[in-house]
Protein backbone atom coordinates (compact mmCIF):
# COMPACT_ATOMS: atom_id res chain seq x y z
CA UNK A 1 187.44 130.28 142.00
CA UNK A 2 186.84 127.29 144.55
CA UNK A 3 183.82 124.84 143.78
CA UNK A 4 181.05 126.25 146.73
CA UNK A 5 181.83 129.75 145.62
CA UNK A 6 181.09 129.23 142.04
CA UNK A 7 177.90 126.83 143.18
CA UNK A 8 176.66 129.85 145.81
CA UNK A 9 177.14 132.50 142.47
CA UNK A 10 175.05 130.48 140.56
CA UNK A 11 172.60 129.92 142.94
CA UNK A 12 172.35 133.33 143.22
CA UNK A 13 172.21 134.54 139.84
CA UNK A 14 169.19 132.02 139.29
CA UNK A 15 167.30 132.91 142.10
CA UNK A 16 167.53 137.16 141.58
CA UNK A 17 166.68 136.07 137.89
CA UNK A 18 163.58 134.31 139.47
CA UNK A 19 162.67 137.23 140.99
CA UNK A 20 163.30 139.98 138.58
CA UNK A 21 160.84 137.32 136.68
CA UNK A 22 158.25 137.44 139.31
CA UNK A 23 158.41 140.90 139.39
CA UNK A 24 158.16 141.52 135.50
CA UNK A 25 155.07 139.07 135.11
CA UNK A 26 153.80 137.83 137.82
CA UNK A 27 151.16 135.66 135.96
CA UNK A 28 152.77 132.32 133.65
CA UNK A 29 150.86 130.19 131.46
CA UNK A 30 148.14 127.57 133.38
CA UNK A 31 150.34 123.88 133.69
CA UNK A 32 147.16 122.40 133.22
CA UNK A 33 145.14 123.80 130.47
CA UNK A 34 149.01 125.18 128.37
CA UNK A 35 147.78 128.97 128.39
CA UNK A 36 144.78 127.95 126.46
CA UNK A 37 142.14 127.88 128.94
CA UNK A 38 140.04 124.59 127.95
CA UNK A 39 140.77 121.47 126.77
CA UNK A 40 140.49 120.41 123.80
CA UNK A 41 138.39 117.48 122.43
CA UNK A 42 138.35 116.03 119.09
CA UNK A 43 134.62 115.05 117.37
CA UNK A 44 133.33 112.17 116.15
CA UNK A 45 135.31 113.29 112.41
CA UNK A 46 138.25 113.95 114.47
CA UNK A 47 138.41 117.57 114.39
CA UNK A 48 139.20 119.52 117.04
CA UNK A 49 136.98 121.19 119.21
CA UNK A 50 136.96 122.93 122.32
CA UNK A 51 136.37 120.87 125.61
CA UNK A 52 135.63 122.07 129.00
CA UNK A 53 137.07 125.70 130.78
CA UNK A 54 139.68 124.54 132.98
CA UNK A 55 138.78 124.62 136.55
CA UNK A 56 142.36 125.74 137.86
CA UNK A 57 142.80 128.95 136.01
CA UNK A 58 138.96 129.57 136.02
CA UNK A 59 139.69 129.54 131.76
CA UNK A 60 141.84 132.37 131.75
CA UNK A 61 145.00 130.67 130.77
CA UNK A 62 146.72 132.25 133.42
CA UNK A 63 148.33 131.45 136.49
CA UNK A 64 150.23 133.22 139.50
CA UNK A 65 153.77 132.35 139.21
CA UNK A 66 155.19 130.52 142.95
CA UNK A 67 157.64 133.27 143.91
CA UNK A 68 154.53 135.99 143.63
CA UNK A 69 152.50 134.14 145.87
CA UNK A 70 155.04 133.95 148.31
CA UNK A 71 155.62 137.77 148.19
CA UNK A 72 151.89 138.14 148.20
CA UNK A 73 151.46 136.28 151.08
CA UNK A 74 154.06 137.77 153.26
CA UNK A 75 153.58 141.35 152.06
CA UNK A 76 150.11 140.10 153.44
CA UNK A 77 151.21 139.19 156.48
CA UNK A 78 153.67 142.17 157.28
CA UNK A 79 150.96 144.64 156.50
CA UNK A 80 148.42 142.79 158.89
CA UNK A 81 151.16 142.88 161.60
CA UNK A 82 151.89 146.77 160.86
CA UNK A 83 148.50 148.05 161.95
């Protein structure tokens, strides 16, 4: 099997496994907040407390994965042009 063959397989294989992702659970863990939702803040003892909601996932912990939005958005756009 020749070099750009194998490369192009790959590439395939990681981006349907993308997708089948997307499509499984379309919602990952916030980047910002790690799933949790707020931040966390130690007192003035040095326990832990919990901070502020995080203002990208709205303190859900949850986030819509890239590839969804991009099938959101042109599913979106296809119905809008279908009418």
């Amino acid at each position: 099997m020749s070099l750009p063959l194998l490369a192009t397989a790959c590439l395939l294989i990681v981006t349907f496994g993308y997708g089948v992702t997307c499509w499984l659970s379309p919602f990952g863990d916030c980047r910002k907040c790690t799933g949790m939702g707020h931040a966390l803040k130690a007192d003035r003892k040095g326990r832990l407390k919990r901070g502020k909601d995080c203002r990208r996932c709205h303190a859900t912990g949850k986030r819509i994965r890239v590839g969804r939005w991009i099938y959101n958005r042109a599913a979106r756009t296809y119905r809008a042009g279908t009418r």
